[in-house]
N, C-alpha and C. Protein backbone atom coordinates (compact mmCIF):
# COMPACT_ATOMS: atom_id res chain seq x y z
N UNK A 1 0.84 -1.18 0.00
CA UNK A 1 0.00 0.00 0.00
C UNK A 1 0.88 1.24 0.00
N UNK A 2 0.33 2.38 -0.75
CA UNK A 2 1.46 3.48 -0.74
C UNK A 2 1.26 3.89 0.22
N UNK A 3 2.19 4.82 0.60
CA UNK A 3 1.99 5.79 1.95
C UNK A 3 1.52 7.17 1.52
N UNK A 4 1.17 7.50 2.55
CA UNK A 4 0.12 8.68 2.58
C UNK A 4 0.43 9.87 2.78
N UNK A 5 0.69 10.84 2.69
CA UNK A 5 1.73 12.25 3.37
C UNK A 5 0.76 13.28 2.45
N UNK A 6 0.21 14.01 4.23
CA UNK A 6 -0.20 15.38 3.81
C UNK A 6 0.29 16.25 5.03
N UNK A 7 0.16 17.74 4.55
CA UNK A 7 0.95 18.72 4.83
C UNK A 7 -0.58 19.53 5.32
N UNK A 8 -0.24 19.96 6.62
CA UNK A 8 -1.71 20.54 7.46
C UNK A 8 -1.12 21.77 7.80
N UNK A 9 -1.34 23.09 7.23
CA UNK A 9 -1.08 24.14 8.04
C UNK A 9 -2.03 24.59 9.06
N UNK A 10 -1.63 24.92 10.13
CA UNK A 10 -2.50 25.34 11.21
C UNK A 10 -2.42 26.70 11.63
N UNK A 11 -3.83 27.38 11.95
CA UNK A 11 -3.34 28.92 12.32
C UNK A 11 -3.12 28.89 13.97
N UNK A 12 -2.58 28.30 14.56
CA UNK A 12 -2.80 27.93 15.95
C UNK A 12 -1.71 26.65 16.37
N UNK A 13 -1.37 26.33 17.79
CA UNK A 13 -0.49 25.13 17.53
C UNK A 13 -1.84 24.55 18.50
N UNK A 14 -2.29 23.18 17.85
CA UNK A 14 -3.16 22.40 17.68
C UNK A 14 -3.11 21.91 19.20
N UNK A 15 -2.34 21.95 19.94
CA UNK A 15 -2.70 21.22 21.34
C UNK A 15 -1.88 22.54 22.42
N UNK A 16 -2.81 22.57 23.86
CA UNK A 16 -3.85 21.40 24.04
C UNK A 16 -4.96 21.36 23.37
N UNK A 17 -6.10 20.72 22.72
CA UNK A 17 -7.10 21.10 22.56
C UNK A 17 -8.30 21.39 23.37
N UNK A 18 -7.51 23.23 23.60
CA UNK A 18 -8.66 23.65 25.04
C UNK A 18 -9.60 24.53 24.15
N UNK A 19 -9.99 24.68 23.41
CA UNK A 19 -10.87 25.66 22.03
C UNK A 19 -10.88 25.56 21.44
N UNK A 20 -12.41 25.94 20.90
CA UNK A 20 -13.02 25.24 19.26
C UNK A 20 -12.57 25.03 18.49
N UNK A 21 -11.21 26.90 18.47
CA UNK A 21 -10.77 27.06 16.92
C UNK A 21 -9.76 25.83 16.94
N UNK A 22 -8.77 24.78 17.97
CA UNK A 22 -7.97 23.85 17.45
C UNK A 22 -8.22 22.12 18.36
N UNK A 23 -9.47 22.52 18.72
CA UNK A 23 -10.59 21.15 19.01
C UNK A 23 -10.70 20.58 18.46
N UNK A 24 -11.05 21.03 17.12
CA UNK A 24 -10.97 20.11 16.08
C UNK A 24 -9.83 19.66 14.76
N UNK A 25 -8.94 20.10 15.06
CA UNK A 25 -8.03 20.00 14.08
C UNK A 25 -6.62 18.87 14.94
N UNK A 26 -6.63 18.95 16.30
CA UNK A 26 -5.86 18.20 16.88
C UNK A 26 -6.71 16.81 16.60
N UNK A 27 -8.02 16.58 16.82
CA UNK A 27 -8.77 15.43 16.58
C UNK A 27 -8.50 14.77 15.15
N UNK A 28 -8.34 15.95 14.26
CA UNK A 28 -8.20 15.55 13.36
C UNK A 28 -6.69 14.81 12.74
N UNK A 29 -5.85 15.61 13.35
CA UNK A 29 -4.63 14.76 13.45
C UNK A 29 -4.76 13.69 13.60
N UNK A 30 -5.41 13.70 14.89
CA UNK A 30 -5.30 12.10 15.46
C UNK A 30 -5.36 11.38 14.49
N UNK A 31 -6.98 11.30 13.87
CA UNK A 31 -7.88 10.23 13.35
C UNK A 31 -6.64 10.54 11.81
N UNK A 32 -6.48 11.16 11.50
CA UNK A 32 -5.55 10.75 10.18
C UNK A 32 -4.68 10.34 10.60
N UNK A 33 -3.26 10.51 11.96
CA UNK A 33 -2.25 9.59 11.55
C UNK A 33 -2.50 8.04 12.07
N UNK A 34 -3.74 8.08 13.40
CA UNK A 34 -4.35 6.60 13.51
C UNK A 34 -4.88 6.40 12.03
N UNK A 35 -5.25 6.18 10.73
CA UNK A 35 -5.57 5.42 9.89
C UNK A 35 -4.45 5.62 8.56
N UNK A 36 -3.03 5.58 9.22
CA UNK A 36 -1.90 5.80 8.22
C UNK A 36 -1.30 6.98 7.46
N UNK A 37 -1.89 8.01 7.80
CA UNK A 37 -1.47 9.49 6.99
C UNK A 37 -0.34 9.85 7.49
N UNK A 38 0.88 10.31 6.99
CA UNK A 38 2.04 10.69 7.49
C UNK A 38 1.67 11.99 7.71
N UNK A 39 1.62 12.61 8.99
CA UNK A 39 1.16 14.35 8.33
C UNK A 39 2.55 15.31 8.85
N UNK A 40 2.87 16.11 8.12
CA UNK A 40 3.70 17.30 8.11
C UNK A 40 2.82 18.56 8.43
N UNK A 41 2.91 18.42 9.98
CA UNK A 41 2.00 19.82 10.76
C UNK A 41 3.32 21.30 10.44
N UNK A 42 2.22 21.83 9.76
CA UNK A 42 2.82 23.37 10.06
C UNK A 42 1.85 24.79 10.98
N UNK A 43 2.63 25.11 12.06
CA UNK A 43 1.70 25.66 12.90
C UNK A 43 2.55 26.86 13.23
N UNK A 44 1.43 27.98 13.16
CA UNK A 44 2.06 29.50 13.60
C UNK A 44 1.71 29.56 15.12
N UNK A 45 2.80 29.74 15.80
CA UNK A 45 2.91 29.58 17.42
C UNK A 45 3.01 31.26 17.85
N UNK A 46 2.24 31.57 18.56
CA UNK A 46 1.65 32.63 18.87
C UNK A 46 1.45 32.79 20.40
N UNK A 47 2.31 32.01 21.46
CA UNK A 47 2.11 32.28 22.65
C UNK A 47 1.94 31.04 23.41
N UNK A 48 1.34 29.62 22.67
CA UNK A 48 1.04 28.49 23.12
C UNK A 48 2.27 27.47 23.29
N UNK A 49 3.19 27.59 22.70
CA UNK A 49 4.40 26.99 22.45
C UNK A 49 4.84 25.70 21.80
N UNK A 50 5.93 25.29 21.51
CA UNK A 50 5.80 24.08 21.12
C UNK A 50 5.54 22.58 22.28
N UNK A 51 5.15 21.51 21.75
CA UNK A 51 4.03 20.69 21.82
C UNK A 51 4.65 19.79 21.79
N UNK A 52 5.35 18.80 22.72
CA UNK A 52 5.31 17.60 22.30
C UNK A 52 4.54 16.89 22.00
N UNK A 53 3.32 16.69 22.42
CA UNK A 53 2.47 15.78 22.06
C UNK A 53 2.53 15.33 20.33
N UNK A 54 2.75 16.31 19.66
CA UNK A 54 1.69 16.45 18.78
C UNK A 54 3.36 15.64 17.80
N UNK A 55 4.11 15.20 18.17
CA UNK A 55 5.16 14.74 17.58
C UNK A 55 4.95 13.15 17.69
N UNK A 56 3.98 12.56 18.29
CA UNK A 56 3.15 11.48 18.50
C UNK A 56 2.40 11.34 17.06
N UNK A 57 1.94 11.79 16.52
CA UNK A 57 0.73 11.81 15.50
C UNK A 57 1.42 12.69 14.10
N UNK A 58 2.80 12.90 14.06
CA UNK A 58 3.01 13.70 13.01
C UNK A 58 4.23 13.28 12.63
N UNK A 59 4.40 12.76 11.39
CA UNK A 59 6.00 12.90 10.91
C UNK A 59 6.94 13.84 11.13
N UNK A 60 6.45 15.10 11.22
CA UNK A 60 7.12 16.28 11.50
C UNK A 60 6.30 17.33 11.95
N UNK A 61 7.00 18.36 12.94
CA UNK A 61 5.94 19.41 13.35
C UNK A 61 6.75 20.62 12.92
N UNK A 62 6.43 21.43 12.52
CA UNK A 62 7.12 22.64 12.24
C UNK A 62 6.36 23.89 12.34
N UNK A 63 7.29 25.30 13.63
CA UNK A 63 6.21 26.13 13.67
C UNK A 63 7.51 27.39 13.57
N UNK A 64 6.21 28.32 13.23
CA UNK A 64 6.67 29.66 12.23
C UNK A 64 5.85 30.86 13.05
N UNK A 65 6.62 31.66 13.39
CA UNK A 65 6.19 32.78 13.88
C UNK A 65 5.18 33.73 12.94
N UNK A 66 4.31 34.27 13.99
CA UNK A 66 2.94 34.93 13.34
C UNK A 66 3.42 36.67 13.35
N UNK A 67 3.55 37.53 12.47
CA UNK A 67 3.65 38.76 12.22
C UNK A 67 2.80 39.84 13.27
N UNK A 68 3.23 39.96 14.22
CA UNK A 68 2.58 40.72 15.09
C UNK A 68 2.40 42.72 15.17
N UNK A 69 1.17 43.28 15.78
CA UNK A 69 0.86 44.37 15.40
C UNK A 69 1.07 44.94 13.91
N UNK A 70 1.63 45.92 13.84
CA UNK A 70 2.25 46.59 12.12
C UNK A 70 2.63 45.87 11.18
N UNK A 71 3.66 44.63 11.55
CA UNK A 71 4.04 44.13 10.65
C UNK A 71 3.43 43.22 10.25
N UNK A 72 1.96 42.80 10.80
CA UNK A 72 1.16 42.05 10.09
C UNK A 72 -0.02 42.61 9.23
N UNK A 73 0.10 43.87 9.04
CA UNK A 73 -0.83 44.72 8.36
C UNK A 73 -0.28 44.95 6.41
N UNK A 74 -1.03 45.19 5.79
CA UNK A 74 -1.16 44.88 4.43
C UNK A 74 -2.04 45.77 3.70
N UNK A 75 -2.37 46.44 2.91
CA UNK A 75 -3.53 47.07 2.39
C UNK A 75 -3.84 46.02 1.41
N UNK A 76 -3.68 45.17 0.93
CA UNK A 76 -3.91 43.85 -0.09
C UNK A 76 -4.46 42.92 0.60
N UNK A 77 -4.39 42.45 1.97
CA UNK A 77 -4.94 41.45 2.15
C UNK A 77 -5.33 41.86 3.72
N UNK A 78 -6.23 40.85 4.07
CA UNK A 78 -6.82 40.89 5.38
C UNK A 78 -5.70 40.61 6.67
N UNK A 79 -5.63 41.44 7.99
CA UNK A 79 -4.47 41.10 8.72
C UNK A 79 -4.69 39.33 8.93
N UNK A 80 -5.25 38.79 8.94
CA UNK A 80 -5.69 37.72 9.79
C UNK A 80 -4.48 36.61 8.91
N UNK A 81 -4.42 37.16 7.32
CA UNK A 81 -4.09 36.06 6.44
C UNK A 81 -2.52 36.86 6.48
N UNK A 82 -2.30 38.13 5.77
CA UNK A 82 -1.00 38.70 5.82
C UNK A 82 -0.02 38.45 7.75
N UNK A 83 -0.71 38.32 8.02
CA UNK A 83 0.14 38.02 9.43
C UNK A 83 0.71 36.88 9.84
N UNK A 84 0.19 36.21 8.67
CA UNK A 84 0.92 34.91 9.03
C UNK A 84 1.58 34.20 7.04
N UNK A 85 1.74 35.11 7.01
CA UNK A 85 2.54 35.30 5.58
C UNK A 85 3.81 34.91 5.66
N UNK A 86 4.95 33.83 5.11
CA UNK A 86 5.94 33.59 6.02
C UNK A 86 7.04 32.64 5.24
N UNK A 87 7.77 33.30 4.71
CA UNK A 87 8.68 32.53 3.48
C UNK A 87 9.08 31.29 3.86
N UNK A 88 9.65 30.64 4.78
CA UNK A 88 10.00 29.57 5.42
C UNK A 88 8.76 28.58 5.55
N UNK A 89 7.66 28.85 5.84
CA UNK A 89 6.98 27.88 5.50
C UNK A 89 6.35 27.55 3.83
N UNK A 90 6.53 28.41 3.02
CA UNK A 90 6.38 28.45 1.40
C UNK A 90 8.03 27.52 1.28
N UNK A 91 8.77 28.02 1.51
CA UNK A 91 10.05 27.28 0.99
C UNK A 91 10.21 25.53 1.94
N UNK A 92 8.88 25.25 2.63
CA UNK A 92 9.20 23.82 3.40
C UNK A 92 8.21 23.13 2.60
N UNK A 93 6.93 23.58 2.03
CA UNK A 93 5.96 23.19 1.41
C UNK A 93 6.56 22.97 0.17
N UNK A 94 7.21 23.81 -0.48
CA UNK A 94 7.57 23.01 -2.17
C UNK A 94 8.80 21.94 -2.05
N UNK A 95 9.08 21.61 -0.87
CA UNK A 95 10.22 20.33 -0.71
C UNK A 95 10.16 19.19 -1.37
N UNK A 96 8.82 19.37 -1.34
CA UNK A 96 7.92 17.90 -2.07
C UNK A 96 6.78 18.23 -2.29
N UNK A 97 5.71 17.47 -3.04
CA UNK A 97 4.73 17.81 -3.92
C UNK A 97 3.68 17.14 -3.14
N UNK A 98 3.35 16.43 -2.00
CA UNK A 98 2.57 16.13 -1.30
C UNK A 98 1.32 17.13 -0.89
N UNK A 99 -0.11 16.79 -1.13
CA UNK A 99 -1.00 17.59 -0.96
C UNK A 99 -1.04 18.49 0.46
N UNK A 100 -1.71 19.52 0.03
CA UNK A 100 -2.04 20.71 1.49
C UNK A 100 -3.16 20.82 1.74
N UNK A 101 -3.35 20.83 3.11
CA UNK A 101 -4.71 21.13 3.76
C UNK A 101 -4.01 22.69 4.67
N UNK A 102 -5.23 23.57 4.14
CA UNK A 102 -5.06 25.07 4.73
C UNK A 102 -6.05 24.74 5.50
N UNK A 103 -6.41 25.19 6.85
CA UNK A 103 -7.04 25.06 7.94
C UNK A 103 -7.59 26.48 7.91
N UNK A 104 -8.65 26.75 7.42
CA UNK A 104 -9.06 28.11 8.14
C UNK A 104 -8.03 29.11 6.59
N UNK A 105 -9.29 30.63 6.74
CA UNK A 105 -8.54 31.25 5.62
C UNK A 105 -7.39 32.09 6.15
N UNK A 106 -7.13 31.77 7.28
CA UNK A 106 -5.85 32.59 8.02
C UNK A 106 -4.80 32.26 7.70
N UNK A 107 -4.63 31.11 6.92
CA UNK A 107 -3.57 30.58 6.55
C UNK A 107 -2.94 30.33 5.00
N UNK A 108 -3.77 30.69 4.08
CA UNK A 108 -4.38 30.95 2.66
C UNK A 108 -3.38 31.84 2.06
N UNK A 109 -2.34 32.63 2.85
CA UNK A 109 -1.51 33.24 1.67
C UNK A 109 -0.76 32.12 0.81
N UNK A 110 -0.08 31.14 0.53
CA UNK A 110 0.43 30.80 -0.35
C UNK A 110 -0.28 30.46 -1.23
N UNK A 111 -2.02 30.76 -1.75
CA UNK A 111 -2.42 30.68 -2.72
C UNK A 111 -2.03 32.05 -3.58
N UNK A 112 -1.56 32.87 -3.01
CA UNK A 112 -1.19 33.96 -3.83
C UNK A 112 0.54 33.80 -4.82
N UNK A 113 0.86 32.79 -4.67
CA UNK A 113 1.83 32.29 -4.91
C UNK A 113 1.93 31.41 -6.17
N UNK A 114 2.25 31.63 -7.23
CA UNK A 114 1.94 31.06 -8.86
C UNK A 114 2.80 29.52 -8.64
N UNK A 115 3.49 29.57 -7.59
CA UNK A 115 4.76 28.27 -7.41
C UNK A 115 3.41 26.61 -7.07
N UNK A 116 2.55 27.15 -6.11
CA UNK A 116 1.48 25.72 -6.10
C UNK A 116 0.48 25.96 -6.95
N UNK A 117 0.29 26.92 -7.91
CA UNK A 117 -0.65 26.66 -8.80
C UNK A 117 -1.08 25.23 -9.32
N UNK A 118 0.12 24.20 -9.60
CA UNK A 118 -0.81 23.07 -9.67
C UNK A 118 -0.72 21.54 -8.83
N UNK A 119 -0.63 22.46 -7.19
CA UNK A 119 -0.13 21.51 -5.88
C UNK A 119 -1.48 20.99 -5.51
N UNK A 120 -2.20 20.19 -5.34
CA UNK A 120 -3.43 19.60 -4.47
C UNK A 120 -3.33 20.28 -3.54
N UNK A 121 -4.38 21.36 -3.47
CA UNK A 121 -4.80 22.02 -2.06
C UNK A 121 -6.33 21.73 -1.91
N UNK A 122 -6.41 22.14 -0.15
CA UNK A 122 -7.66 21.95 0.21
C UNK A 122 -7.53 23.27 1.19
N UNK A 123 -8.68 24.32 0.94
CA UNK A 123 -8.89 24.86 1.57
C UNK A 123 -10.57 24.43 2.71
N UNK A 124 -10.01 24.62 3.92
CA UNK A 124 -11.24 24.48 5.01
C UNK A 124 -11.63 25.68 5.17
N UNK A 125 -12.25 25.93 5.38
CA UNK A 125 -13.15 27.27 5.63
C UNK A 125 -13.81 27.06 6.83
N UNK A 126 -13.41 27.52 8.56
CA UNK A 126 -14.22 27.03 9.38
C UNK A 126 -15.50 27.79 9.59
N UNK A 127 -15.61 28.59 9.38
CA UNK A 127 -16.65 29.55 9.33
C UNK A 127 -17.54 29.92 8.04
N UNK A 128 -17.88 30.84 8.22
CA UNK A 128 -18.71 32.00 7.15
C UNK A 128 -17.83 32.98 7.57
N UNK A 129 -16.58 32.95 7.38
CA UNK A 129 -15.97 33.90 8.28
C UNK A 129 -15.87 35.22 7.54
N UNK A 130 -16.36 35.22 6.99
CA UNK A 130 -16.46 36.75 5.48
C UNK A 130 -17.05 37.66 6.05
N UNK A 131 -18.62 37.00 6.59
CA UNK A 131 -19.91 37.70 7.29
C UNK A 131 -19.57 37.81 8.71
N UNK A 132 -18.71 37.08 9.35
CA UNK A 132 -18.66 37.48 11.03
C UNK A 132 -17.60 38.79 11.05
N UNK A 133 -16.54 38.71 9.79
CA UNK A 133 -15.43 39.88 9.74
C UNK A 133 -16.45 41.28 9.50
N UNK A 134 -17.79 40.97 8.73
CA UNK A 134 -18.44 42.22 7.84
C UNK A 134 -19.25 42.79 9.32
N UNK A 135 -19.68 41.68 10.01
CA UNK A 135 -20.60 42.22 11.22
C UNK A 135 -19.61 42.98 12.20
N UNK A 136 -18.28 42.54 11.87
CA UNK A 136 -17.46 42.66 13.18
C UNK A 136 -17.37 44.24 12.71
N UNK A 137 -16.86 44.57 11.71
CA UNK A 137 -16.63 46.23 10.70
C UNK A 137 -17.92 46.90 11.21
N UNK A 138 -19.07 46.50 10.82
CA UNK A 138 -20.30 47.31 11.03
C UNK A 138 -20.64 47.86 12.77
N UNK A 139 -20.10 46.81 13.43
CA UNK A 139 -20.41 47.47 14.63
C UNK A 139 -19.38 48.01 15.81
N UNK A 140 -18.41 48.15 15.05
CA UNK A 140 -16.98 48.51 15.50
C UNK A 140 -17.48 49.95 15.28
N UNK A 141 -16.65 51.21 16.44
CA UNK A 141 -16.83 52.21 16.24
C UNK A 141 -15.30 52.88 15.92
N UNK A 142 -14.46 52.02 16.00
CA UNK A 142 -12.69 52.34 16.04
C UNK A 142 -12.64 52.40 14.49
N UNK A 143 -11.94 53.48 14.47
CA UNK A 143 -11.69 53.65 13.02
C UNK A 143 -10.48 53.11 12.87
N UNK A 144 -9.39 52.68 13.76
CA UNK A 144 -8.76 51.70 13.13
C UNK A 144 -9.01 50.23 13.29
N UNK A 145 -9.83 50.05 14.13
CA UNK A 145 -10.05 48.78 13.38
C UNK A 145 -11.07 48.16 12.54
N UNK A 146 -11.80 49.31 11.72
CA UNK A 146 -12.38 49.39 10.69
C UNK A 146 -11.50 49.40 9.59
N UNK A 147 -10.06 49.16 9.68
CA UNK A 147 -9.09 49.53 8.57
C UNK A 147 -9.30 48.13 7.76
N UNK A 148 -9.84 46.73 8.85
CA UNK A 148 -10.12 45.69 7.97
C UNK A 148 -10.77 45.52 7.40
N UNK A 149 -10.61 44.95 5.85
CA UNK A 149 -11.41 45.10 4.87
C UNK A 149 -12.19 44.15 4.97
N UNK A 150 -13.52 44.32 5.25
CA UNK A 150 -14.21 43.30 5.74
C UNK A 150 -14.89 42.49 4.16
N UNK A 151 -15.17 43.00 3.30
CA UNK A 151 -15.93 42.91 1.74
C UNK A 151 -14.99 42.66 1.16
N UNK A 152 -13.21 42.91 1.16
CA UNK A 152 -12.46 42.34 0.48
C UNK A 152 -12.24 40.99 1.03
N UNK A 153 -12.46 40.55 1.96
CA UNK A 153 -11.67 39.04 2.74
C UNK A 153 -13.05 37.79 1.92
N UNK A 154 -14.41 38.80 1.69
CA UNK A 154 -15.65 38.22 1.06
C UNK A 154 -15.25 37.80 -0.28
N UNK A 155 -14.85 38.49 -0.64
CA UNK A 155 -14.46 38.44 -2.48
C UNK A 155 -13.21 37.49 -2.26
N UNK A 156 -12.23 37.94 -1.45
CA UNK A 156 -11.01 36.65 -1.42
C UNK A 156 -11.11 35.19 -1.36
N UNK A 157 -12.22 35.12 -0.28
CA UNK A 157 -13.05 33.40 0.04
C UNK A 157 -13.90 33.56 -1.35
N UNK A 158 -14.96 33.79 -2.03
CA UNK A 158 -15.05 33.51 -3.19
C UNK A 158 -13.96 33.47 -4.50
N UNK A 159 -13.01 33.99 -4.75
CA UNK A 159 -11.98 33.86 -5.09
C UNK A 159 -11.25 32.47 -5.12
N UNK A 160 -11.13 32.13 -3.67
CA UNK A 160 -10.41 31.06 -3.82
C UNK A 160 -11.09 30.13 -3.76
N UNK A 161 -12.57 30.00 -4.02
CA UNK A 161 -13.21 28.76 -4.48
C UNK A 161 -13.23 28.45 -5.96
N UNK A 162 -13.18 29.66 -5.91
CA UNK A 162 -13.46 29.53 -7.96
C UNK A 162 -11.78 29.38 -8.45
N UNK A 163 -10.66 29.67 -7.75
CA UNK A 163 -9.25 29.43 -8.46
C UNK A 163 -9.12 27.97 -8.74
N UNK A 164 -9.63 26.76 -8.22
CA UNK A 164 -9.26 25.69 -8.26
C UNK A 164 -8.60 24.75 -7.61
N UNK A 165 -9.03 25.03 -6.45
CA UNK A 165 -8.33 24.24 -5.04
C UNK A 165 -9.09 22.68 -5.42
N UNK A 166 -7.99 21.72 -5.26
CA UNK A 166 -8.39 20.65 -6.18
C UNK A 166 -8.45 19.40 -4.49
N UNK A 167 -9.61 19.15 -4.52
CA UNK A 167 -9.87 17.83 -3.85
C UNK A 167 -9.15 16.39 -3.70
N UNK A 168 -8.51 15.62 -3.20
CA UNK A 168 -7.97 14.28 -3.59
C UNK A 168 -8.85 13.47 -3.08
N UNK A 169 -8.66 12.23 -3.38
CA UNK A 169 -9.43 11.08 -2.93
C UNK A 169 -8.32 10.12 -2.20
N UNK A 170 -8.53 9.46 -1.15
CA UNK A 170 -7.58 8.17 -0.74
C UNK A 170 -8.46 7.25 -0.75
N UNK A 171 -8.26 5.81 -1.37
CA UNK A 171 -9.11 4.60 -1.12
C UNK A 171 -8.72 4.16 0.10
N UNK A 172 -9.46 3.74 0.55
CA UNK A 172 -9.41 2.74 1.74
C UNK A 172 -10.21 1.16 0.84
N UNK A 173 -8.91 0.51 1.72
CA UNK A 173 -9.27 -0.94 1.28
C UNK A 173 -10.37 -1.86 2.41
């Protein structure tokens, strides 16, 4: 049987799993490397630290610092995604041609990148998160943090459904 190797970026480092946003994505580890998936975790560590655990369930764990205050700001893209924009993890991903799972659109800049144009990606989308960013703008009275473009991050998630983020299949025998 071949072996299996996918590449999971995470906007979060996945354990412990004490909250929603990585409740489910540590589970999900699990249940893929319990049914043979080699996975290559990439996780932007933001205060939680690194994890042994999670070196249990992963061929490799690798984490990349998240662009904090200013330098995660962008007039092109939403802070959420430019802040975790991050050459070192683009230059660990084309090592090999093994499919990507983006977790969440926080993690979605290397679709701006012509180099995986034709890499098997999967974007997750945990939310409607377009409309919670648009509600978040509308009832914000801070004019800077109305600077996020709440209608551009809308058009970006439609965007990257229609670019061609391509699905795989694994048989199970």
């Amino acid at each position: 049987m071949e072996t299996k190797h996918l590449h999971i970026i995470c906007h979060d480092v996945p354990y412990p799993p004490d909250y929603g946003g990585v409740y489910d994505l540590f589970y999900k580890i699990k249940m893929l490397s319990a049914n043979g998936v080699h996975i290559h975790l990439h996780c932007f560590e933001y205060g939680r630290g690194e994890q042994e655990e999670l070196t249990k369930y992963c061929a490799e764990v690798k984490y990349y610092s998240r662009k904090q205050g200013h330098k995660g700001f962008s007039h092109k893209l939403p802070y959420i995604v430019c802040s975790r924009s991050n050459q070192e993890l683009l230059d660990d991903l084309l090592e090999d041609n093994y499919p990507i799972l983006i977790e969440g659109i926080h993690c979605s800049y290397l679709l701006n990148d012509p180099r995986f144009k034709e890499r098997k990606i999967i974007l997750r989308l945990h939310n409607v998160e377009w409309l919670y960013y648009k509600q978040l703008y509308q009832t914000c009275s801070s004019f800077f943090k109305k600077m996020f473009p709440a209608d551009r991050n809308k058009c970006r998630q439609l965007r990257l459904v229609s670019i061609g983020q391509c699905l795989f299949e694994w048989k199970t025998e």
